[in-house]
N, C-alpha and C. Protein backbone atom coordinates (compact mmCIF):
# COMPACT_ATOMS: atom_id res chain seq x y z
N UNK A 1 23.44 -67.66 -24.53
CA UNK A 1 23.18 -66.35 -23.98
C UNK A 1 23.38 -66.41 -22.47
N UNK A 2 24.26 -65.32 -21.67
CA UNK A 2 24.36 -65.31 -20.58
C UNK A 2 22.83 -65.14 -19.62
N UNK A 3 23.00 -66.16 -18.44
CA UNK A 3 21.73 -65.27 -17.77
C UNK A 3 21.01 -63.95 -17.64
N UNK A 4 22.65 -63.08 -17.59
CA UNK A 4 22.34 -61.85 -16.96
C UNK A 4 21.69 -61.35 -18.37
N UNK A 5 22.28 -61.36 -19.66
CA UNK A 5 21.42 -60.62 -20.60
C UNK A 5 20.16 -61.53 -21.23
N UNK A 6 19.56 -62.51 -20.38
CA UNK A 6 18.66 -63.17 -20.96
C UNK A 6 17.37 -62.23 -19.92
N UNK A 7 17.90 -62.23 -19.08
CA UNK A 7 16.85 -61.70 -17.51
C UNK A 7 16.94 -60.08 -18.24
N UNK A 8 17.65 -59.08 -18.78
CA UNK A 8 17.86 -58.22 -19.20
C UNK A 8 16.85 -58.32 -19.91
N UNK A 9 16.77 -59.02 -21.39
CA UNK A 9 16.01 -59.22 -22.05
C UNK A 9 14.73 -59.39 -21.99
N UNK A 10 14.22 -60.25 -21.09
CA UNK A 10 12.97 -60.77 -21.14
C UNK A 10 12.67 -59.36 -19.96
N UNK A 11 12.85 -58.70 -19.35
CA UNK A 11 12.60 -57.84 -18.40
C UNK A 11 12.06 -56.37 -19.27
N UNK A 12 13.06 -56.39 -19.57
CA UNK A 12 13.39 -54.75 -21.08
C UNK A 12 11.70 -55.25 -21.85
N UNK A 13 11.32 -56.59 -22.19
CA UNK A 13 9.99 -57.22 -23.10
C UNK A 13 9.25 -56.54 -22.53
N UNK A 14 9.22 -57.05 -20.68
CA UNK A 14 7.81 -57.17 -20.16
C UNK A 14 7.85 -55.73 -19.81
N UNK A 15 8.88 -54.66 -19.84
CA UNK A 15 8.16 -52.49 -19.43
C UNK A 15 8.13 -52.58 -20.91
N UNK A 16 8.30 -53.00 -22.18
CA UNK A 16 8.07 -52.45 -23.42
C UNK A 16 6.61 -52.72 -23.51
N UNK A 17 5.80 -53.88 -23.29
CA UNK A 17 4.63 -54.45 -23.49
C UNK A 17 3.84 -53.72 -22.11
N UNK A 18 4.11 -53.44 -20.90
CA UNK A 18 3.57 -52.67 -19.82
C UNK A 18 2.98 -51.28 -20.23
N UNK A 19 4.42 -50.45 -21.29
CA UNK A 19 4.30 -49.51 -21.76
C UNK A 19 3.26 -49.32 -22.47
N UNK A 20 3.20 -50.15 -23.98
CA UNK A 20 2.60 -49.89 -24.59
C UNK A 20 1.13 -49.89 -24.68
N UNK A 21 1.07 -50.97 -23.33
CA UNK A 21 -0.55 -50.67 -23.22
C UNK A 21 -0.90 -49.49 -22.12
N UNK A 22 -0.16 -49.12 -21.66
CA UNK A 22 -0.27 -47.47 -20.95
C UNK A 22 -0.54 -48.69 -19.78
N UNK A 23 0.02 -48.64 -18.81
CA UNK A 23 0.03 -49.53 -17.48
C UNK A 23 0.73 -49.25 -17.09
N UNK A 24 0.51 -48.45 -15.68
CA UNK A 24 2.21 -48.26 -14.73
C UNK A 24 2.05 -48.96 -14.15
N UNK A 25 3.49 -49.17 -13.83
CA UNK A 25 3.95 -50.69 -12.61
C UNK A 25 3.49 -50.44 -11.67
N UNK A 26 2.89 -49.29 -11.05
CA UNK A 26 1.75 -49.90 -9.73
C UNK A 26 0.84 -50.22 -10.16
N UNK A 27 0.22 -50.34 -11.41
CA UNK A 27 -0.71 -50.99 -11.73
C UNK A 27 -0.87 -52.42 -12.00
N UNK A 28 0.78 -52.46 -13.09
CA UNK A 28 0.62 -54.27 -13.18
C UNK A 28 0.76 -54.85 -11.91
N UNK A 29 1.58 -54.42 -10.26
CA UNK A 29 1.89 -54.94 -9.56
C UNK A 29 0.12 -55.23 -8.67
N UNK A 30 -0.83 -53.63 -9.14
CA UNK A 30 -1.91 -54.55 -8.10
C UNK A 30 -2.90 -55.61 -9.30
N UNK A 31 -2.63 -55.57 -10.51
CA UNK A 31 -3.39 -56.29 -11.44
C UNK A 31 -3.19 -57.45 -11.02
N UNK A 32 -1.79 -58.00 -11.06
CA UNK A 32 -1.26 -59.46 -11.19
C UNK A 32 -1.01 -59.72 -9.16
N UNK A 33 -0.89 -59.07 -8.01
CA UNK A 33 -0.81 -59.32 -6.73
C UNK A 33 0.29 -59.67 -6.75
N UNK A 34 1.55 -58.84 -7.22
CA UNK A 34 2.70 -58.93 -7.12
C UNK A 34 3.69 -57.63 -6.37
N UNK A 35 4.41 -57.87 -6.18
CA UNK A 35 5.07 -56.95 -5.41
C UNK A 35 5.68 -55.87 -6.15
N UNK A 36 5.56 -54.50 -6.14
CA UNK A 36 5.72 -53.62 -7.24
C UNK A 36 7.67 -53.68 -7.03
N UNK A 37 8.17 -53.58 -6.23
CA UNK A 37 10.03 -53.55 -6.38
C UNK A 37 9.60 -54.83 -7.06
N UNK A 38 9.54 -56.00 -6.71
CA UNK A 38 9.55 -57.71 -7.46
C UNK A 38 9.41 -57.04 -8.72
N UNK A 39 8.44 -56.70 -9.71
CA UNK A 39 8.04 -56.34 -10.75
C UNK A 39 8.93 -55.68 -11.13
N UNK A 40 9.66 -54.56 -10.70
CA UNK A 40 10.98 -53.60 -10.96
C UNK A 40 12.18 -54.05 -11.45
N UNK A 41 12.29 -54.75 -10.33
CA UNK A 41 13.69 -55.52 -10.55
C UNK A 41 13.43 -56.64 -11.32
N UNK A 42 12.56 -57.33 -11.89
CA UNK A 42 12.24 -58.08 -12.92
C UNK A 42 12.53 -57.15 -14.20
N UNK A 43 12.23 -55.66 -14.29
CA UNK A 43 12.19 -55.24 -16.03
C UNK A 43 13.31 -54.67 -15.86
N UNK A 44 13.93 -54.43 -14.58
CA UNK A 44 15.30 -54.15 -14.78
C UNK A 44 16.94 -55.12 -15.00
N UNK A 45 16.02 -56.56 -15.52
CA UNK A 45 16.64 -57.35 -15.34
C UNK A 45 18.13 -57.91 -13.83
N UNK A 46 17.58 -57.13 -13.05
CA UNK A 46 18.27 -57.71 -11.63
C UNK A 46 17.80 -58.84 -11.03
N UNK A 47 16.33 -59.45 -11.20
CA UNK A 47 15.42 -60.11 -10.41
C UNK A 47 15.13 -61.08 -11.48
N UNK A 48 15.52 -62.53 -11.55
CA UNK A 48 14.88 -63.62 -12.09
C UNK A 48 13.46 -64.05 -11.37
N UNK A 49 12.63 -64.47 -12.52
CA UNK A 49 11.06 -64.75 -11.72
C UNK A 49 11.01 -66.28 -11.77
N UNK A 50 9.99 -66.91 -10.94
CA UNK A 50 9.72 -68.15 -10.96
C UNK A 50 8.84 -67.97 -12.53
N UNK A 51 8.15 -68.95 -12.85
CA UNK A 51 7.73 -69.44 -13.88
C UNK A 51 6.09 -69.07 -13.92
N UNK A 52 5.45 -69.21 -12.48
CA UNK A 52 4.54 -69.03 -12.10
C UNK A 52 4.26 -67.57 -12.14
N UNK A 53 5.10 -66.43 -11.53
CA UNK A 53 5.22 -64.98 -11.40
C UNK A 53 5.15 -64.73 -13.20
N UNK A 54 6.22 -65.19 -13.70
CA UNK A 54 6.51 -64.81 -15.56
C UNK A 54 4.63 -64.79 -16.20
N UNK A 55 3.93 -66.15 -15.73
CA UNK A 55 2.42 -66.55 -16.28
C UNK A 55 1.93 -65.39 -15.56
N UNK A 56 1.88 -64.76 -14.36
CA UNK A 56 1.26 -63.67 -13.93
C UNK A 56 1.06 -62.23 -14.57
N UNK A 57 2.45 -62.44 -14.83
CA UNK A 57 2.52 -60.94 -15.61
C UNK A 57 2.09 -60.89 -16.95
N UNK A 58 2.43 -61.91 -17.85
CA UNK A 58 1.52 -62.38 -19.10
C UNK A 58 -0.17 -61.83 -19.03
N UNK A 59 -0.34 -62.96 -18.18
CA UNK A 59 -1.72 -62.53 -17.98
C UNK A 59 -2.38 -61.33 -17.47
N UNK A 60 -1.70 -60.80 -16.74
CA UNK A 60 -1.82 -58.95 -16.27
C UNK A 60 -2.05 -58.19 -17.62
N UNK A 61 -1.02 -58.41 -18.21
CA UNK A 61 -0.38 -57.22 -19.71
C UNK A 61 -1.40 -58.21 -20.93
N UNK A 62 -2.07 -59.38 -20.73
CA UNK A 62 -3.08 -59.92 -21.40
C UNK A 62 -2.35 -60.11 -22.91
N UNK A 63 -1.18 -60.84 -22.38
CA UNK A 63 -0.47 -61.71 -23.90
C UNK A 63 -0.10 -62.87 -23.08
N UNK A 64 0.04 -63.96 -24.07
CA UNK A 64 0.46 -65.46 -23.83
C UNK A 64 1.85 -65.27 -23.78
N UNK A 65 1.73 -66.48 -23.04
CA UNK A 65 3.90 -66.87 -22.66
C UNK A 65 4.08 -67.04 -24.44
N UNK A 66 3.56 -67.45 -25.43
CA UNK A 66 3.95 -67.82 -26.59
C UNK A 66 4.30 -66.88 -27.37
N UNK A 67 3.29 -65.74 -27.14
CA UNK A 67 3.40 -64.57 -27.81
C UNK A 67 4.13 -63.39 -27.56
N UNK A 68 4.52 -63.61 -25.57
CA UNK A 68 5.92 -62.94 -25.68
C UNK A 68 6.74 -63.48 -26.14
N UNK A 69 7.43 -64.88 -26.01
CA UNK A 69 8.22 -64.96 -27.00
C UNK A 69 8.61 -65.00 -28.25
N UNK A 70 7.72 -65.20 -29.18
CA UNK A 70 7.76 -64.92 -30.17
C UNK A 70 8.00 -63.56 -30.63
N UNK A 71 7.84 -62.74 -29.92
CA UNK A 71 8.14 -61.07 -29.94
C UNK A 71 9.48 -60.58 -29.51
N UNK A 72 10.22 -61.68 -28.84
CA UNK A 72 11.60 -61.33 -28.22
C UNK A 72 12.68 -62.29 -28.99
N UNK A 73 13.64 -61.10 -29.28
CA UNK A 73 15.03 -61.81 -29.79
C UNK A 73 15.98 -62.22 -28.78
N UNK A 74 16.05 -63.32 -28.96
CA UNK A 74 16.88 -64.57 -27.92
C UNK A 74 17.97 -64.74 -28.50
């Protein structure tokens, strides 16, 4: 899988899971102390995250790194 549609992917996950728990991105951005464009351009797949930022947002939207993936087709 190319980067660009992997960052696509996992981005498109994290506003589907934002969504569904009714959370706007100024919210996950002051939940998790992240930068609300950073957060943007992460679900718009333009913005790759460190590893550390990815565990942030997990924990914001209150699912495990395991359980997003397991929810996303790779």
């Amino acid at each position: 899988m190319r980067q660009s549609k992997f960052l696509k992917t996992v981005g498109n996950k994290i506003k589907q899971i934002r969504k569904e728990k009714g959370i706007s991105l100024y919210k996950l951005a002051k939940i998790s102390k992240l930068n609300y464009n950073h957060i943007k351009n992460i679900e718009n797949g333009i913005t790759d995250c460190h590893l550390e930022v990815f565990t942030r947002i997990c924990e914001s939207l209150a699912v495990s790194v395991t359980d997003f993936f397991n929810k996303i087709d790779l």
